[in-house]
Protein backbone atom coordinates (compact mmCIF):
# COMPACT_ATOMS: atom_id res chain seq x y z
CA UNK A 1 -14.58 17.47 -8.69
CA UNK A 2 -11.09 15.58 -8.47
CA UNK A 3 -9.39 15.03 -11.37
CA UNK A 4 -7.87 11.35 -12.57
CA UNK A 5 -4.02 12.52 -11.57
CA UNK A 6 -4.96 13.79 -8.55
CA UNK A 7 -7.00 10.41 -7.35
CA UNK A 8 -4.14 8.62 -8.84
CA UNK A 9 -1.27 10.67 -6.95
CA UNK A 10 -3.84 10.06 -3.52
CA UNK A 11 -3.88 6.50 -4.34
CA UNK A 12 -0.18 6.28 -4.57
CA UNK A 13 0.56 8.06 -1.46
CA UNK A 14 -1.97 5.65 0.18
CA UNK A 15 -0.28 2.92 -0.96
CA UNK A 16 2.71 3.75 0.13
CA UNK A 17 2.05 4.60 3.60
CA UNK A 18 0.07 1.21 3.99
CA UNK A 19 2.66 -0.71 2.48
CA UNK A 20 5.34 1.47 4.55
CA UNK A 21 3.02 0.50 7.86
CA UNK A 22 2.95 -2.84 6.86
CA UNK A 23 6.67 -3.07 6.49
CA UNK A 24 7.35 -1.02 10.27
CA UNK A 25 5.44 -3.93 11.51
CA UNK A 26 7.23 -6.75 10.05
CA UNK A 27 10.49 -5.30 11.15
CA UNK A 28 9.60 -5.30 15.28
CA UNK A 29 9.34 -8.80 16.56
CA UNK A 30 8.39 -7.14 19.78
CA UNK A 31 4.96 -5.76 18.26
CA UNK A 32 3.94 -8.78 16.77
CA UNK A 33 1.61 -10.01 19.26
CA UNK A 34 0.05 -6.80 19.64
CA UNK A 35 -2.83 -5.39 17.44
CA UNK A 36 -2.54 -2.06 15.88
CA UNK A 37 -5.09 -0.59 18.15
CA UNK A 38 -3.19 -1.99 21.18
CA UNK A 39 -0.15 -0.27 20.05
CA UNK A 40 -2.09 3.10 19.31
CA UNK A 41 -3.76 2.47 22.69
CA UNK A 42 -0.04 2.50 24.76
CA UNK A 43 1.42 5.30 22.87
CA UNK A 44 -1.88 7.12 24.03
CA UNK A 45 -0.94 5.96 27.26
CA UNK A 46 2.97 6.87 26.87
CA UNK A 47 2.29 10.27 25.81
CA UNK A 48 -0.21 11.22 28.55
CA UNK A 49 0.53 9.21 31.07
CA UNK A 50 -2.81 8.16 32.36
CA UNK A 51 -6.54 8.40 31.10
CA UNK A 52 -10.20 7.39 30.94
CA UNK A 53 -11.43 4.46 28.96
CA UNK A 54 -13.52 6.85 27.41
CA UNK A 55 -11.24 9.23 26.48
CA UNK A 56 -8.95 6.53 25.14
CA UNK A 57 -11.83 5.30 22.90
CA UNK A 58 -12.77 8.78 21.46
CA UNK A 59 -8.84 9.49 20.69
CA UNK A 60 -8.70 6.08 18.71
CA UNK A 61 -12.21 6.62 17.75
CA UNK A 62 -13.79 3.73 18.46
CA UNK A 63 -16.69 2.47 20.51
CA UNK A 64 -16.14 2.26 24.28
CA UNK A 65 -17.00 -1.38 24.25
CA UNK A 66 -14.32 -2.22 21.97
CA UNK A 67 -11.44 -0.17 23.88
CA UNK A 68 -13.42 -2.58 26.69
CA UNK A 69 -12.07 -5.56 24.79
CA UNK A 70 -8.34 -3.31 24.28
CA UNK A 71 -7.88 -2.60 27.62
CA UNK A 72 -9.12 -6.34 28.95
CA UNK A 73 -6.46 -7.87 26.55
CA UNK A 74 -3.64 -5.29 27.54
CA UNK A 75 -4.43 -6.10 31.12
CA UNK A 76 -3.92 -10.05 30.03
CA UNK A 77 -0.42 -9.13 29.24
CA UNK A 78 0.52 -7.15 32.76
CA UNK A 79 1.09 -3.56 30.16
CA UNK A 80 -1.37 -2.13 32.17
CA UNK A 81 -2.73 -0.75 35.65
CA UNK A 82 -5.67 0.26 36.32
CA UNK A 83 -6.34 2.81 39.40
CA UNK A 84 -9.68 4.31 40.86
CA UNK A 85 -9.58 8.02 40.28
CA UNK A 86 -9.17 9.94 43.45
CA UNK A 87 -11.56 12.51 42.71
CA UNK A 88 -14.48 9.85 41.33
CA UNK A 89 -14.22 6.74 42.65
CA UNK A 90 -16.95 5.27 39.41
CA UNK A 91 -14.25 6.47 37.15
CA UNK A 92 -10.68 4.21 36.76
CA UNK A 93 -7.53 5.44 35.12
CA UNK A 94 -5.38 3.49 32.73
CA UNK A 95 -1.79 3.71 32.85
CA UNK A 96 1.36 1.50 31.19
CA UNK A 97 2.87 -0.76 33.92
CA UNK A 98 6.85 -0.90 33.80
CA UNK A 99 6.39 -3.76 32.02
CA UNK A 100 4.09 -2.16 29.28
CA UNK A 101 6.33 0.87 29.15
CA UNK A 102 9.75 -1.32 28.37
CA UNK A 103 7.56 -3.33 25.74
CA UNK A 104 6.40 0.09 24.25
CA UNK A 105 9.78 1.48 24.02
CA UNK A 106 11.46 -1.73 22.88
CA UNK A 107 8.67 -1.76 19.90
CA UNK A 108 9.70 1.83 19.05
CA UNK A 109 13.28 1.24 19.02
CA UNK A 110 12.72 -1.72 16.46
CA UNK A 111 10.75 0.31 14.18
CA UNK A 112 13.26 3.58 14.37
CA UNK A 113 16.30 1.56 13.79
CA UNK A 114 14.99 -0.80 11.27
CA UNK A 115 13.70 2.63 9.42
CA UNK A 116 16.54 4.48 9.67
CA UNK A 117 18.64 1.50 8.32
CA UNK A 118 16.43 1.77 5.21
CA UNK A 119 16.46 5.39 4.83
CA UNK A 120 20.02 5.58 5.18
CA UNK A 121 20.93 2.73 2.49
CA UNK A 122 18.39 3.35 0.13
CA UNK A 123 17.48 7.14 0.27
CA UNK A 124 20.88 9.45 -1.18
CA UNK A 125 21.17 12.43 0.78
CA UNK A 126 18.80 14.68 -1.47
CA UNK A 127 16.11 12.28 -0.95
CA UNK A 128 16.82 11.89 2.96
CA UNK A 129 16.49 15.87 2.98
CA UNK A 130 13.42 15.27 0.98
CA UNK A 131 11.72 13.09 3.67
CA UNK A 132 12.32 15.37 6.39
CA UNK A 133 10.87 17.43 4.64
CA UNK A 134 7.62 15.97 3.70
CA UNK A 135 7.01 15.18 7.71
CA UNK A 136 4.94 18.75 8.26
CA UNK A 137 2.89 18.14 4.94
CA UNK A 138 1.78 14.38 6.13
CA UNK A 139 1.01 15.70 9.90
CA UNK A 140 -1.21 18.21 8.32
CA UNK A 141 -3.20 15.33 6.37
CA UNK A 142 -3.23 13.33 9.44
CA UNK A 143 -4.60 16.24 11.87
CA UNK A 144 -7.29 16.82 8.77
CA UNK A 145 -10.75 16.43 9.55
């Protein structure tokens, strides 16, 4: 059984990554009209290049109708294609147009620079060391199961 310091140290770490999210997405104009799964969806997309519906919807982990309603609204905005598969012809392919790519990248650069602004003006240099090196600890947590 947990003890109260430890729920209260989880809490605060959840709190602070929410509030942290919360603050990345303020600080990109470019991602405003975009949900958070619609984002998650095109960095799928970005970092694999192409994929199934399904598989899209089991890496975001939700229900295939909903990355329906993803996809449909992504398609809305041209950021993008669809292709038959060459191998199946039942199964299409999703892939970033040019257009979603630029929008992707533009978001990212928003959210870098605005966070390295922050961490550079109001992190000192033992506490910027610090951060780098709490990324392994919080990719663990997020790769937990």
């Amino acid at each position: 059984m947990s003890n109260n310091k430890d729920l209260e140290f989880a809490s605060e770490l959840r709190t602070a990554i929410v509030r942290l999210i919360k603050k990345l997405r303020k600080h990109s104009p470019t991602g405003e009209k975009l949900s958070l799964t619609e984002r998650s969806t095109m960095a799928l997309l970005h970092q694999h290049k192409a994929m199934l519906p399904s598989e899209l919807a089991a890496m975001e982990m939700i229900t295939n109708q909903s990355m329906s309603q993803v996809l449909n609204n992504l398609t809305d905005m041209d950021y993008i294609i669809r292709v038959p598969s060459e191998t199946d012809k039942r199964k299409i392919n999703i892939s970033l147009s040019a257009k979603g790519e630029e929008v992707l990248l533009q978001f990212f650069h928003e959210r870098d620079e605005w966070l390295l602004k922050a961490i550079k003006e109001a992190c000192n240099a033992e506490e910027q060391q610090l951060l780098k090196q709490v990324i392994g600890p919080l990719n663990k947590i997020i790769d937990f199961k």
